[in-house]
Protein backbone atom coordinates (compact mmCIF):
# COMPACT_ATOMS: atom_id res chain seq x y z
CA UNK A 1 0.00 0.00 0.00
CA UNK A 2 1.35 3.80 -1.07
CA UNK A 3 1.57 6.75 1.49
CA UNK A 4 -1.10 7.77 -1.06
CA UNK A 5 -3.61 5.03 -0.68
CA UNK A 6 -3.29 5.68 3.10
CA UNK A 7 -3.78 9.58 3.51
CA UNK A 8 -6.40 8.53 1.26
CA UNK A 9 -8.48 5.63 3.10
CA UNK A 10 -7.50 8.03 6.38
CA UNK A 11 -9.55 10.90 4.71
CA UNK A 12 -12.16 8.51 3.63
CA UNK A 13 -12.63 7.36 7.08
CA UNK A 14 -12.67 10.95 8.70
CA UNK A 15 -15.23 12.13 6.65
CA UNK A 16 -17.36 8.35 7.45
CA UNK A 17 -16.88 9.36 10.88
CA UNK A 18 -17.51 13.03 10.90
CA UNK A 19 -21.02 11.97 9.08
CA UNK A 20 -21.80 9.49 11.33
CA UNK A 21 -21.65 12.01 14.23
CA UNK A 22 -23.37 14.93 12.65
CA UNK A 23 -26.31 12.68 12.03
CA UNK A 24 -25.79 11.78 15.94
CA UNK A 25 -26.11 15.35 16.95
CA UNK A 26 -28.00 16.55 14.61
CA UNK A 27 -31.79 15.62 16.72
CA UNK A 28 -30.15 17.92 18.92
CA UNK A 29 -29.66 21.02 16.83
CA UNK A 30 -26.36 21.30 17.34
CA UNK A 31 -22.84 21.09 15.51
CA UNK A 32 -19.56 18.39 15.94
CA UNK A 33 -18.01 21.71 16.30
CA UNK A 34 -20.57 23.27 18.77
CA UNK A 35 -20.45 19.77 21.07
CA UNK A 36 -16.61 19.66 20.43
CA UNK A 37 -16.58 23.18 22.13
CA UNK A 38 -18.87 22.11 24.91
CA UNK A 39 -16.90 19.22 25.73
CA UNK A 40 -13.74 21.32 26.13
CA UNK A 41 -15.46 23.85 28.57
CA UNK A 42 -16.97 21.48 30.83
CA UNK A 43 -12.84 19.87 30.83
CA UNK A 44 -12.02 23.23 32.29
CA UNK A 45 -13.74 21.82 35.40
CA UNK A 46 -15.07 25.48 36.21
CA UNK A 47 -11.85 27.09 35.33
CA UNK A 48 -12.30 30.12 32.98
CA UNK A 49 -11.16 29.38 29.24
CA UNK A 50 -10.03 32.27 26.72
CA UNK A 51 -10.52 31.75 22.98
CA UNK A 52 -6.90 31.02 22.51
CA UNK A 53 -7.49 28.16 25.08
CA UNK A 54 -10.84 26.39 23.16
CA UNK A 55 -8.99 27.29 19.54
CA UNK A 56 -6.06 25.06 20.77
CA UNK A 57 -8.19 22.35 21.83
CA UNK A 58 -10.46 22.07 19.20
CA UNK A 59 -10.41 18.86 17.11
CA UNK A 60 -10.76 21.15 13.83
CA UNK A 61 -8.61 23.91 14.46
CA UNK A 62 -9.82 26.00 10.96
CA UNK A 63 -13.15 26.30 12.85
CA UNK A 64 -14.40 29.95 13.48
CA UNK A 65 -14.28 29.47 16.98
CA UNK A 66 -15.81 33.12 17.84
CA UNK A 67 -18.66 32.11 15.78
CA UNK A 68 -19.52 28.62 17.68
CA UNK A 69 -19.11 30.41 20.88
CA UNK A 70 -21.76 33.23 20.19
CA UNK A 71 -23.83 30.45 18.78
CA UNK A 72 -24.03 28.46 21.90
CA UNK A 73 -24.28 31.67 24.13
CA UNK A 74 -27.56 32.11 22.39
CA UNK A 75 -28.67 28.85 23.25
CA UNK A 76 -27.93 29.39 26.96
CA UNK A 77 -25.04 26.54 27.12
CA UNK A 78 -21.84 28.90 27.24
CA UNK A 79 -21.59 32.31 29.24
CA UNK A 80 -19.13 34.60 28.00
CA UNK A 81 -17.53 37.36 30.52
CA UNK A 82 -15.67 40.40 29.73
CA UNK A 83 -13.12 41.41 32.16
CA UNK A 84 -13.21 44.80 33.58
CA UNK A 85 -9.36 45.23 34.10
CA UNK A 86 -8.60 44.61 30.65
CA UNK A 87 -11.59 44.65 27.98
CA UNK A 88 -9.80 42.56 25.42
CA UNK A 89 -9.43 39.96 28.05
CA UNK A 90 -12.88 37.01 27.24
CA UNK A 91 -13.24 34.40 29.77
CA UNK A 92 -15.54 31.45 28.96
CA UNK A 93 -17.15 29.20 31.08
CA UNK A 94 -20.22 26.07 30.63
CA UNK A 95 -23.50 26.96 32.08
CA UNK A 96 -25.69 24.54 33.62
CA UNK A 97 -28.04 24.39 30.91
CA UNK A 98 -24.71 23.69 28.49
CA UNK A 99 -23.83 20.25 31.48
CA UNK A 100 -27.13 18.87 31.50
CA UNK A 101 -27.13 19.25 27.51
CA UNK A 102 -24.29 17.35 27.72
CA UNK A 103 -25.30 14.75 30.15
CA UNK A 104 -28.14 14.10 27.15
CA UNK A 105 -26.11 14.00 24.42
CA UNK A 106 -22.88 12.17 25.79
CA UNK A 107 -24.88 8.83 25.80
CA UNK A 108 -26.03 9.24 21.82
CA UNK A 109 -22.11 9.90 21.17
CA UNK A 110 -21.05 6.94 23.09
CA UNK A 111 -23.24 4.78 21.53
CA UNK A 112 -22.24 5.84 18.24
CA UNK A 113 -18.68 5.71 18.58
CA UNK A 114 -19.08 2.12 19.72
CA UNK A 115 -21.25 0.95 16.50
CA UNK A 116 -18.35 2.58 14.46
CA UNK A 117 -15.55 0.44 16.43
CA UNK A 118 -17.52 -2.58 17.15
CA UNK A 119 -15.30 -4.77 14.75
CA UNK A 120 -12.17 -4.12 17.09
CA UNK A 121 -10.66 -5.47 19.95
CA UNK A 122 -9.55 -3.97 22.90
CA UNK A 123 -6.01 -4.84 21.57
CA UNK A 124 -6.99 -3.57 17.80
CA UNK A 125 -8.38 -0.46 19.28
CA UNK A 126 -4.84 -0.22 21.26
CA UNK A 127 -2.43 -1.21 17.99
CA UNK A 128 -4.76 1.79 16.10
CA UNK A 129 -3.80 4.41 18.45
CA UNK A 130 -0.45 3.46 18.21
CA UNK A 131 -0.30 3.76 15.03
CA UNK A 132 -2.49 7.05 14.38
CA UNK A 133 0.03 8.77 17.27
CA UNK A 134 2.98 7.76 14.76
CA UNK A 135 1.42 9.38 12.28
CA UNK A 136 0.56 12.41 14.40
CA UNK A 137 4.15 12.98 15.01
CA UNK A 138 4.45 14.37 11.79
């Protein structure tokens, strides 16, 4: 198999994936980028985020992060806070509403990322990390 074939199949497979979970999310009107967001607020554990923070954690980083934000502030699951020292200064944080969201939604996710890795082992599963953070190191 070429380097080809394989940055081929491994696109293939990201976009099989990335459709898989958009129809997973999408009875909850919101985005893979929107619940990718969420996900990395609630990590904070209560601890304010900045942009900069969620942009480097974000599985897609050519998202338009400022744009997800404001979306989920209108739905009530992110509250964004100015600092009064320094204006420029955003800090982030997960509302309630945006937890118990999540508490609804993380079970859909689970259950679909197990249908799309039901064919492995635990020792398959293992060998495919391994190999994806070789290729990561690139």
């Amino acid at each position: 198999m070429t380097s080809k074939e394989i940055v081929i199949k491994l696109i293939r497979l990201n976009s099989a994936i990335n459709e898989q979970l958009m129809l997973a999310l999408k009875p909850f009107g919101i985005s893979i980028q929107q619940f990718n967001v969420l996900r990395i607020l609630r990590g904070q554990k209560g601890v304010a985020a900045n942009l900069f923070t969620v942009q480097e954690k974000m599985v897609n980083k050519m998202s338009n992060t400022t744009r997800i934000i404001d979306k989920l502030i209108d739905k009530s699951f992110v509250e964004r806070i100015i600092c009064k020292e320094n204006r420029r200064k955003i800090e982030l944080f997960i509302t309630d509403e945006g937890l118990s969201f999540l508490k609804q939604v993380d079970p859909v996710i689970e259950q679909t990322e197990a249908k799309m890795t039901k064919n492995l082992s635990a020792n398959e599963k293992q060998e495919i990390m391994t190999l994806l953070n070789k290729l990561n190191k690139n």
